[in-house]
PDB file of N, CA and C in Angstrom:
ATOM      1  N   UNK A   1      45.810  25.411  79.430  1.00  0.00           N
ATOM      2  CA  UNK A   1      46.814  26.108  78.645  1.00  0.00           C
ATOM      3  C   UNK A   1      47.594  25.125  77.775  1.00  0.00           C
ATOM      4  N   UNK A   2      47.944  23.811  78.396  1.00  0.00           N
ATOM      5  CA  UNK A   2      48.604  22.825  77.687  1.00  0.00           C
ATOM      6  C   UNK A   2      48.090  22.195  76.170  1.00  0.00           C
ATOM      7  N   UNK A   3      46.865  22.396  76.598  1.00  0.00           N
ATOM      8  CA  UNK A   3      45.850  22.105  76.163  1.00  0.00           C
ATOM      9  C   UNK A   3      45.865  22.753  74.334  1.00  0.00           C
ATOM     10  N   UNK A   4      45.485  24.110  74.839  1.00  0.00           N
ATOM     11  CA  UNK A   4      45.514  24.721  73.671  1.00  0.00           C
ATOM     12  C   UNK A   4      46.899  24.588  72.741  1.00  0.00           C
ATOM     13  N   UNK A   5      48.008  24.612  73.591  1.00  0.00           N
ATOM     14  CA  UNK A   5      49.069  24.600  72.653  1.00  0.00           C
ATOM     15  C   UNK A   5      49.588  22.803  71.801  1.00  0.00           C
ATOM     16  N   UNK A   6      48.659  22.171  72.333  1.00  0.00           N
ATOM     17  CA  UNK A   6      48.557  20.973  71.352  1.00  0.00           C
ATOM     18  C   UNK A   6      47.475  21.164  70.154  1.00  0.00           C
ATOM     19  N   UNK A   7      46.563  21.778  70.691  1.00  0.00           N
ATOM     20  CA  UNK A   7      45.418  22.149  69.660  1.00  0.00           C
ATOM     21  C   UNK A   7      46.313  22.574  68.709  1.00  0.00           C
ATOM     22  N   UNK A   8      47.318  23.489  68.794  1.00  0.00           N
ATOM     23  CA  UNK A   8      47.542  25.174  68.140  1.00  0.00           C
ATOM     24  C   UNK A   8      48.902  23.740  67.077  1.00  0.00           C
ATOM     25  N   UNK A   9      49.366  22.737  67.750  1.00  0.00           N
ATOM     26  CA  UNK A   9      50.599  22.091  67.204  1.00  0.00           C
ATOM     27  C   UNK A   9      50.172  21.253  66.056  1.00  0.00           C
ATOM     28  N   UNK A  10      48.897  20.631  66.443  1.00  0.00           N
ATOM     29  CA  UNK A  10      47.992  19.382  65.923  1.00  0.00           C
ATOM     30  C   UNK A  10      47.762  20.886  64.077  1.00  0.00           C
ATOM     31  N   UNK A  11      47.168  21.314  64.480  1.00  0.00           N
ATOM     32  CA  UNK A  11      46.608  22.430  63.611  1.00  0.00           C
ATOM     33  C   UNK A  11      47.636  22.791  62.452  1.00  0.00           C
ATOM     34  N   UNK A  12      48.653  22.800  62.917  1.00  0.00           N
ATOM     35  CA  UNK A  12      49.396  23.332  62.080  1.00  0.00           C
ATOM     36  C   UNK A  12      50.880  22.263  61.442  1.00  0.00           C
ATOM     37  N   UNK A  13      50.553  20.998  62.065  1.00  0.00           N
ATOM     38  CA  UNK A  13      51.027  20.108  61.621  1.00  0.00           C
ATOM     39  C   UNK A  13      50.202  19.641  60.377  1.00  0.00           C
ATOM     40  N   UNK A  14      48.717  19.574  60.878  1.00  0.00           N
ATOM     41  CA  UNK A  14      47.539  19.298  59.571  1.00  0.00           C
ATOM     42  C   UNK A  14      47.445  19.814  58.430  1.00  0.00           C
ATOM     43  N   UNK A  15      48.232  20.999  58.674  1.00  0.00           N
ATOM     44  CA  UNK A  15      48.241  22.185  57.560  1.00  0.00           C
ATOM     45  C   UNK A  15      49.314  22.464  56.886  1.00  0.00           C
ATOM     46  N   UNK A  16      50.680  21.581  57.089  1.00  0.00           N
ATOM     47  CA  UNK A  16      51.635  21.609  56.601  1.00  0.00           C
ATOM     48  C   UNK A  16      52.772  22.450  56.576  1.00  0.00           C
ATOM     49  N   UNK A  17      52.713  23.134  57.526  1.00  0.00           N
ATOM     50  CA  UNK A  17      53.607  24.063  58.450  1.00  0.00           C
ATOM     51  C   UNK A  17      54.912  24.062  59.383  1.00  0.00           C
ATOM     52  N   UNK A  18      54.300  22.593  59.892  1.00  0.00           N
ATOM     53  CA  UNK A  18      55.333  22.100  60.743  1.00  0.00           C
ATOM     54  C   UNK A  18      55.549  20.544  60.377  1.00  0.00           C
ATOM     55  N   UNK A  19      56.591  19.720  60.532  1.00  0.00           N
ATOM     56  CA  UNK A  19      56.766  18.569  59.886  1.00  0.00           C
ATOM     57  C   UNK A  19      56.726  17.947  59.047  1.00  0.00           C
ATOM     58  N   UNK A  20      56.433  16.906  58.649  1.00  0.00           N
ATOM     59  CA  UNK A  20      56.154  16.333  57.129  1.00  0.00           C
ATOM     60  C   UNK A  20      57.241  16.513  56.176  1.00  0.00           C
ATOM     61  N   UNK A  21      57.966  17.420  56.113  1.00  0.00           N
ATOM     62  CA  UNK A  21      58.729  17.410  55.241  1.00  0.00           C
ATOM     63  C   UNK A  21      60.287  17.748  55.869  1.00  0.00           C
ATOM     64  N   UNK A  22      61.017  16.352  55.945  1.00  0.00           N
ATOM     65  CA  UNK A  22      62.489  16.236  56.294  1.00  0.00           C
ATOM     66  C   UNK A  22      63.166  17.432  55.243  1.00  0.00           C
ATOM     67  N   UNK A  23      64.091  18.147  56.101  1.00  0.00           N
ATOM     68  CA  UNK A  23      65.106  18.592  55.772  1.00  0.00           C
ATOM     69  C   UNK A  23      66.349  17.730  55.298  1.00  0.00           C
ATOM     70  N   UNK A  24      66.891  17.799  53.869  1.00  0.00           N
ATOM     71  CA  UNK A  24      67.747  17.104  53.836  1.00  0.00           C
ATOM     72  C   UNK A  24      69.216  18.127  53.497  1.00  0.00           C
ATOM     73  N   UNK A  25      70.018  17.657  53.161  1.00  0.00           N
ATOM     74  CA  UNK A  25      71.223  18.169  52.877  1.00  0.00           C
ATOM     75  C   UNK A  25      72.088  18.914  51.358  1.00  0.00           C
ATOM     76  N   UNK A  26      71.354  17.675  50.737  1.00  0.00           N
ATOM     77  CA  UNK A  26      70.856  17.851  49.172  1.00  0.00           C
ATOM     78  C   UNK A  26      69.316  18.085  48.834  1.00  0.00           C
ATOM     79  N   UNK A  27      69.627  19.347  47.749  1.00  0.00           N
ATOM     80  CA  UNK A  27      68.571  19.650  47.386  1.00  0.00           C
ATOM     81  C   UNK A  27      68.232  18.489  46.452  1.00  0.00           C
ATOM     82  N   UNK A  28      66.462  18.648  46.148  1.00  0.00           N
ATOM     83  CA  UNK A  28      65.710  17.654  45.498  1.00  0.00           C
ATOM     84  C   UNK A  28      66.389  17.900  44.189  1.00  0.00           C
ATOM     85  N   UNK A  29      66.179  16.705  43.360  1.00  0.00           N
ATOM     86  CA  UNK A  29      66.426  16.702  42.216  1.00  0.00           C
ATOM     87  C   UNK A  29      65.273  16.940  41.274  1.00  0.00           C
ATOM     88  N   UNK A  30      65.379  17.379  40.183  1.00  0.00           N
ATOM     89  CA  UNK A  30      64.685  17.603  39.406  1.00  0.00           C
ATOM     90  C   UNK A  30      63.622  16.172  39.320  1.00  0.00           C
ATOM     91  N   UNK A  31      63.769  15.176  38.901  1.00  0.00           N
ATOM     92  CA  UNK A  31      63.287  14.070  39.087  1.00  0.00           C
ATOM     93  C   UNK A  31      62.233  13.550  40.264  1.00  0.00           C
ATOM     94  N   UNK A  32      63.204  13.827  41.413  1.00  0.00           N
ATOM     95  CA  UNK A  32      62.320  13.722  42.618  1.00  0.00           C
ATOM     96  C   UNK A  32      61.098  14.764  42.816  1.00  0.00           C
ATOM     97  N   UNK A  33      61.573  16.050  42.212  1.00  0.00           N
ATOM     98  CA  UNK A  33      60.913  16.797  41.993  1.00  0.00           C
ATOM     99  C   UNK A  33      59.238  16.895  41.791  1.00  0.00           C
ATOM    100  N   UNK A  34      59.388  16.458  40.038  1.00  0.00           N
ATOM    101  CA  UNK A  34      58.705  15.630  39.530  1.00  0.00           C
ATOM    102  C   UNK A  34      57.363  14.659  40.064  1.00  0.00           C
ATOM    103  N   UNK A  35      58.662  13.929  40.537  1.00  0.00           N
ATOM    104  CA  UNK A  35      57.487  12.158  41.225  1.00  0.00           C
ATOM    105  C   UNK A  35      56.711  13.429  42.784  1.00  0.00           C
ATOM    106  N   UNK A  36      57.083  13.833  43.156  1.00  0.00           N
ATOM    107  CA  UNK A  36      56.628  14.712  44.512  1.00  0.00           C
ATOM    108  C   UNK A  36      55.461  15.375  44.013  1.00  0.00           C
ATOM    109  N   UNK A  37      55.412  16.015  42.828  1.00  0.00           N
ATOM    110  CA  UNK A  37      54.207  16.831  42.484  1.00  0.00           C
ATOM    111  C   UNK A  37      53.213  16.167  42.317  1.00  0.00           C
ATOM    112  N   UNK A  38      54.179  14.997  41.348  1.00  0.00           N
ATOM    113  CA  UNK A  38      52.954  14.228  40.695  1.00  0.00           C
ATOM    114  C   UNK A  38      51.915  13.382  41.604  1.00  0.00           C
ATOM    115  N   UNK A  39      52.657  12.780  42.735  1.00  0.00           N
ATOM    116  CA  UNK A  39      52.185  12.463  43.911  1.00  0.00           C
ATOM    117  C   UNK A  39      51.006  13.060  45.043  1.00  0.00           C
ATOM    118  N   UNK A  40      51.403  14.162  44.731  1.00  0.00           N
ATOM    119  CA  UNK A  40      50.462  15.462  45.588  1.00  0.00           C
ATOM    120  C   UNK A  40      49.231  15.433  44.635  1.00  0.00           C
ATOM    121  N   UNK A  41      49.657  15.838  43.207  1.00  0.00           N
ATOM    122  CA  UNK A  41      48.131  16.317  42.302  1.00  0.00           C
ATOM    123  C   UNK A  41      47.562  14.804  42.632  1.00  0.00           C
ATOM    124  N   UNK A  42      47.844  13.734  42.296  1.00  0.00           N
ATOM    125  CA  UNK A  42      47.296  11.839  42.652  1.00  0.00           C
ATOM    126  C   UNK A  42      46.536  11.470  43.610  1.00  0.00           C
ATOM    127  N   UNK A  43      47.500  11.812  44.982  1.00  0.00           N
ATOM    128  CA  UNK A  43      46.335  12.071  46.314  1.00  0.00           C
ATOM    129  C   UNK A  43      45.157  12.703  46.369  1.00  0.00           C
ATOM    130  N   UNK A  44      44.887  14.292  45.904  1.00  0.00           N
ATOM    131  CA  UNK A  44      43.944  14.965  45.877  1.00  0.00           C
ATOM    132  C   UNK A  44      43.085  14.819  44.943  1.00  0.00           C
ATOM    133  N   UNK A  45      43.563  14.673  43.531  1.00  0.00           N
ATOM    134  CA  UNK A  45      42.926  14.207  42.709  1.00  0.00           C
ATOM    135  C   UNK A  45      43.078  13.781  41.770  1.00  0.00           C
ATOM    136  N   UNK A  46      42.953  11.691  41.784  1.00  0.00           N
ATOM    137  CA  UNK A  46      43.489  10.795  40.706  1.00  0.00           C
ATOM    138  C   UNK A  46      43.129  11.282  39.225  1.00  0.00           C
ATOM    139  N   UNK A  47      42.221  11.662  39.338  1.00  0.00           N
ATOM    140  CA  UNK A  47      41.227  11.634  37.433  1.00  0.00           C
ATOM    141  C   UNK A  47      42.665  12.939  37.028  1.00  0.00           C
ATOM    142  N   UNK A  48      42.897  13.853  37.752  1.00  0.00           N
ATOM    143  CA  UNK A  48      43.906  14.731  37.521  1.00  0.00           C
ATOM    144  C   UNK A  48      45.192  14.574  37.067  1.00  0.00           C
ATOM    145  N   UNK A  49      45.644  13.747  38.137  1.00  0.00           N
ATOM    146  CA  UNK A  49      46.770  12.923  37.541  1.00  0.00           C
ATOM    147  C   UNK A  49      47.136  12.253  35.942  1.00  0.00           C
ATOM    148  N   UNK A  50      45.886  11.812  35.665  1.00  0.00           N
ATOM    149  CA  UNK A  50      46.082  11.091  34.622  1.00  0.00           C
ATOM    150  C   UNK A  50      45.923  12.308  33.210  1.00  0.00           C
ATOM    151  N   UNK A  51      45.826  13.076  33.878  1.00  0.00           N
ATOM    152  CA  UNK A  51      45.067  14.609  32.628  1.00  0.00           C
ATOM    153  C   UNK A  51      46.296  15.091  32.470  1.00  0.00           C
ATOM    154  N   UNK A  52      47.244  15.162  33.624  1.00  0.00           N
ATOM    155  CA  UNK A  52      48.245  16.319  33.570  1.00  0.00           C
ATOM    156  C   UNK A  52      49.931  15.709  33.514  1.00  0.00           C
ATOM    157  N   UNK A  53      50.450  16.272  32.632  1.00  0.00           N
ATOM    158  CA  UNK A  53      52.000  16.002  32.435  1.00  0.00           C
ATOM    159  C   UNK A  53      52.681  16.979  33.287  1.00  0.00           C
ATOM    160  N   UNK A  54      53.755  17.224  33.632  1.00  0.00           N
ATOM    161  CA  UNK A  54      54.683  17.191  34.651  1.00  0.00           C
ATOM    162  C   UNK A  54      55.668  16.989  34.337  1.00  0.00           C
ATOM    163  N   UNK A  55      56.532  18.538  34.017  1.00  0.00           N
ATOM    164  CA  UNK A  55      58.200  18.368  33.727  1.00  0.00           C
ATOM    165  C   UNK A  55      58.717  19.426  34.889  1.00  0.00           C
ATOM    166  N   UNK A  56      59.745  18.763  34.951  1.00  0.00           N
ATOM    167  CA  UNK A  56      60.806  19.930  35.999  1.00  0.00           C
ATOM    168  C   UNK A  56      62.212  20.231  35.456  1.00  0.00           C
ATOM    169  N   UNK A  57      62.407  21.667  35.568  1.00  0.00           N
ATOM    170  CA  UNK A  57      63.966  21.689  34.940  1.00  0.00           C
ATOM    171  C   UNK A  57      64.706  22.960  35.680  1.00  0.00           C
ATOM    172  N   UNK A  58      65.527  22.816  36.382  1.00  0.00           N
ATOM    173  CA  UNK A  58      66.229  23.313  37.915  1.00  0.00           C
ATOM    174  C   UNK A  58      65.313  23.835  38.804  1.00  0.00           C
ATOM    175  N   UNK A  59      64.234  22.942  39.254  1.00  0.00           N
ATOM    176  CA  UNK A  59      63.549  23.812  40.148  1.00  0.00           C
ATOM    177  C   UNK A  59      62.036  24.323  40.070  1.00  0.00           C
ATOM    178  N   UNK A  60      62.003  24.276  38.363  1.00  0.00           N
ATOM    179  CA  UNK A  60      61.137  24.903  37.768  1.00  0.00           C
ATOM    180  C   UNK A  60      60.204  24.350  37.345  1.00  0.00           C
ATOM    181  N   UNK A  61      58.772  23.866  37.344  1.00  0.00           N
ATOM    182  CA  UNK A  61      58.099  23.088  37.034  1.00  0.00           C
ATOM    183  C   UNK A  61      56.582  23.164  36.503  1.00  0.00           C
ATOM    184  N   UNK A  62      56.675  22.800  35.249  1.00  0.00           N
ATOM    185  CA  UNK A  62      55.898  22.619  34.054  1.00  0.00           C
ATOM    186  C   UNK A  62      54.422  22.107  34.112  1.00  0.00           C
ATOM    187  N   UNK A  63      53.317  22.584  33.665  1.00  0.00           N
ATOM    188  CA  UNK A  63      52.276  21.630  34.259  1.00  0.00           C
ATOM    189  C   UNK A  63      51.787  21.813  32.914  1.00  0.00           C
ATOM    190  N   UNK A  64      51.297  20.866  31.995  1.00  0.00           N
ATOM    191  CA  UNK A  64      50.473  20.818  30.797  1.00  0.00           C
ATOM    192  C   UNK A  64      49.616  19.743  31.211  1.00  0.00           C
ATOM    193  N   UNK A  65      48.529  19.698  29.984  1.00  0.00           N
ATOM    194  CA  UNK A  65      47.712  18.686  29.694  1.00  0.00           C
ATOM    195  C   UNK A  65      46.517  19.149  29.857  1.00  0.00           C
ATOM    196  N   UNK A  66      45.304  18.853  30.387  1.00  0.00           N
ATOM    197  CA  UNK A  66      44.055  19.402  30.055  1.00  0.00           C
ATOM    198  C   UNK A  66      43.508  19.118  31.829  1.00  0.00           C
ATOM    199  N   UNK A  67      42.840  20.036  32.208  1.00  0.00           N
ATOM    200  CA  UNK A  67      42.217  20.057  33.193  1.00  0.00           C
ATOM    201  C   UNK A  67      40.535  20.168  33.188  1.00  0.00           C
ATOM    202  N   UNK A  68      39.273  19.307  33.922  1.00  0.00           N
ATOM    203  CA  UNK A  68      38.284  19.442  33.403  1.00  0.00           C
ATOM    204  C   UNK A  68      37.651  20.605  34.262  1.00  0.00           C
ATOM    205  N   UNK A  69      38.249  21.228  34.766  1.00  0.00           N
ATOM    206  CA  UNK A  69      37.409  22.464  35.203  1.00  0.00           C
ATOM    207  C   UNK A  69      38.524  23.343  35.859  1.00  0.00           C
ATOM    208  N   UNK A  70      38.423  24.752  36.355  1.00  0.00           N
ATOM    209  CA  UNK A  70      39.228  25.662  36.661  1.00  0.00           C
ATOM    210  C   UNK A  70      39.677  25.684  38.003  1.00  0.00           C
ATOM    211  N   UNK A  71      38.619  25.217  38.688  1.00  0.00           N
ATOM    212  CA  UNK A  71      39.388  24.699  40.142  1.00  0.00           C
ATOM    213  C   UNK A  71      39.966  23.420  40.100  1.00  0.00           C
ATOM    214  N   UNK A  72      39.917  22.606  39.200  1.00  0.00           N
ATOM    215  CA  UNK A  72      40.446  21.646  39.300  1.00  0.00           C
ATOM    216  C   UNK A  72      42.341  21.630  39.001  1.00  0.00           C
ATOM    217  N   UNK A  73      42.197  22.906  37.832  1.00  0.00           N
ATOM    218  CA  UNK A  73      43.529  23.401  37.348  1.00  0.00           C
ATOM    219  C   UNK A  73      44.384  24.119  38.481  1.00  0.00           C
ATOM    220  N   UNK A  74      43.566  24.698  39.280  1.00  0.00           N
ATOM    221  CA  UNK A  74      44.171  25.810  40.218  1.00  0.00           C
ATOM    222  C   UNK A  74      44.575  24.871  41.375  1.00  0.00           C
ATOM    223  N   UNK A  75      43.975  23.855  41.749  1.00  0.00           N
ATOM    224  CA  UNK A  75      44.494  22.955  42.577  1.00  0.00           C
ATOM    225  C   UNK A  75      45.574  22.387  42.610  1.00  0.00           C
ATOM    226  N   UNK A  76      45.364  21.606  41.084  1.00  0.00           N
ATOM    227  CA  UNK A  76      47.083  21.151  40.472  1.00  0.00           C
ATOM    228  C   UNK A  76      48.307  22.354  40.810  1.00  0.00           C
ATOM    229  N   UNK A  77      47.854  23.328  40.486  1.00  0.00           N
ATOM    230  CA  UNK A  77      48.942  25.008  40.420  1.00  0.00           C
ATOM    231  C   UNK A  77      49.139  24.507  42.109  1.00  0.00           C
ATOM    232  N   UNK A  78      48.050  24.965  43.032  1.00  0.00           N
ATOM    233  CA  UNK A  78      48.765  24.455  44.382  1.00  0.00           C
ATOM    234  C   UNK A  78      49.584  23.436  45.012  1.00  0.00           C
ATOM    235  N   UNK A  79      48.850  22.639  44.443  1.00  0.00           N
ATOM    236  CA  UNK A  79      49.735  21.591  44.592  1.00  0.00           C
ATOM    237  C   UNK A  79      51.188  21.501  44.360  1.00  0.00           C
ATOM    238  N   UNK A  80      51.540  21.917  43.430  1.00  0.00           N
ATOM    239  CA  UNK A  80      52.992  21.787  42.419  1.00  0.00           C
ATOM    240  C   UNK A  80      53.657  22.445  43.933  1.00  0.00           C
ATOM    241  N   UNK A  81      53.273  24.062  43.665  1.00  0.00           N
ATOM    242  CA  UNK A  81      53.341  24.978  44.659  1.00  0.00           C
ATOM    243  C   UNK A  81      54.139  24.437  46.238  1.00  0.00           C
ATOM    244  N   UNK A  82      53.857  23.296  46.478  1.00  0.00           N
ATOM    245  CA  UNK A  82      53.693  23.173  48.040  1.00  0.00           C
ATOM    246  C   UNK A  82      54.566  22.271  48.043  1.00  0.00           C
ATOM    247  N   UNK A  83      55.466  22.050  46.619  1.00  0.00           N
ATOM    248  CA  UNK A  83      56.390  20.865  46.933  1.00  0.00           C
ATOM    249  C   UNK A  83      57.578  21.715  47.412  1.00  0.00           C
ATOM    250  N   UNK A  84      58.456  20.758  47.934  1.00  0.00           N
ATOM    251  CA  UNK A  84      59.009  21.490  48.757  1.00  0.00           C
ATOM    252  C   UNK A  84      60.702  20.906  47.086  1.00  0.00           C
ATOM    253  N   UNK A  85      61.482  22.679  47.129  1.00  0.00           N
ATOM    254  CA  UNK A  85      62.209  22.632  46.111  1.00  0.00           C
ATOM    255  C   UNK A  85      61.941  22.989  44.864  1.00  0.00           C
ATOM    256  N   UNK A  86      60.296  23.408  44.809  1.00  0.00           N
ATOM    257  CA  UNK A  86      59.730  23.877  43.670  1.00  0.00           C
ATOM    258  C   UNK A  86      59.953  25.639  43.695  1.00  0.00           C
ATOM    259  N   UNK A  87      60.923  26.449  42.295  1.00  0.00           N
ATOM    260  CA  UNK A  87      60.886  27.101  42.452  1.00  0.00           C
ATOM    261  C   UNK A  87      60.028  28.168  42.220  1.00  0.00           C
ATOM    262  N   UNK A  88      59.597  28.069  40.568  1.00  0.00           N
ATOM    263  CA  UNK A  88      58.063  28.392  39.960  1.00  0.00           C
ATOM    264  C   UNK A  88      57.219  27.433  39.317  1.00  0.00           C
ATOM    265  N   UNK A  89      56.496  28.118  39.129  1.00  0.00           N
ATOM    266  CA  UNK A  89      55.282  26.651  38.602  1.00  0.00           C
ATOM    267  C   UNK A  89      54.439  27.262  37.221  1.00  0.00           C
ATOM    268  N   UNK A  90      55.220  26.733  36.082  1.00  0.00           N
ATOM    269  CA  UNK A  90      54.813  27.157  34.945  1.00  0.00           C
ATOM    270  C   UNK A  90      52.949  26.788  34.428  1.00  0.00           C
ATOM    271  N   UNK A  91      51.917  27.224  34.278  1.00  0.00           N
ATOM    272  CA  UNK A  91      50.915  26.747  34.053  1.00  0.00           C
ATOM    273  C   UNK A  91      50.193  26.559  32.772  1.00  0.00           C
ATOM    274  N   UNK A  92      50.481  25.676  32.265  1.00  0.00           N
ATOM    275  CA  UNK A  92      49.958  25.304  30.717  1.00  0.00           C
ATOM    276  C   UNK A  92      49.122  24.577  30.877  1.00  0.00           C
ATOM    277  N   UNK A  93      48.293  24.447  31.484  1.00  0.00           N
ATOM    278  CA  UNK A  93      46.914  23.732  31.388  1.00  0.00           C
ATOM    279  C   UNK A  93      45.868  24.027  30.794  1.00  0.00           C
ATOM    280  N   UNK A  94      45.338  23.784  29.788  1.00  0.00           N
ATOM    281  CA  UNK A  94      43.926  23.981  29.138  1.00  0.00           C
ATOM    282  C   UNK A  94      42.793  23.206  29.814  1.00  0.00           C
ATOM    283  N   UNK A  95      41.317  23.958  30.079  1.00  0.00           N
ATOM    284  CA  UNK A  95      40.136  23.992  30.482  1.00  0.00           C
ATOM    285  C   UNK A  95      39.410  23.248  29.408  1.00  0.00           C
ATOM    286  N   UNK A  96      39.169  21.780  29.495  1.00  0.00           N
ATOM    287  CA  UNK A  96      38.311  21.152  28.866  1.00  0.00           C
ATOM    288  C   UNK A  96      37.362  19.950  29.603  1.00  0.00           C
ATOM    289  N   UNK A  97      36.321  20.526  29.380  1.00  0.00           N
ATOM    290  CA  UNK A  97      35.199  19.745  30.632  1.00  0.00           C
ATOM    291  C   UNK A  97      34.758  18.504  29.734  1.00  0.00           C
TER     292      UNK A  97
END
């Protein structure tokens, strides 16, 4: 039984559910914002990074530049998505392979 409920903790720590992201007191800044997304699209996928610009303005955050395929765009969209303080995620990315 112990057992499973480490499985069930491990699982959903992996998945970004539980931990990873400190609670702070102050909300993120636009800026931090920013470097956080840009960080996320970088990890998953560098060639991306370098395709895509990245503005934030209260919350709100901007994605332009060119993406070389449509999952590659929709990833970035998740990504933005999962920062924590992001309120919408504007998508201006154009599809050029």
């Amino acid at each position: 039984m112990n057992r499973n409920y480490t499985s069930l903790a491990a699982a959903l720590l992996l998945s970004g559910l539980i931990g990873g992201v400190a609670q702070s007191a102050e909300p993120a800044s636009d800026a931090q914002i920013t470097d956080h997304v840009l960080a996320r699209i970088t990890q998953d996928n560098p060639d991306m990074a370098r395709r895509v610009q990245v503005a934030t303005k209260d919350g709100v955050v901007t994605l332009s530049g060119s993406a070389y395929s449509g999952a590659a765009a929709l990833k970035a969209l998740q990504d933005a998505r999962s920062v924590e303080g992001v309120v919408k995620v504007q998508n201006r990315l154009s599809i050029q392979e």
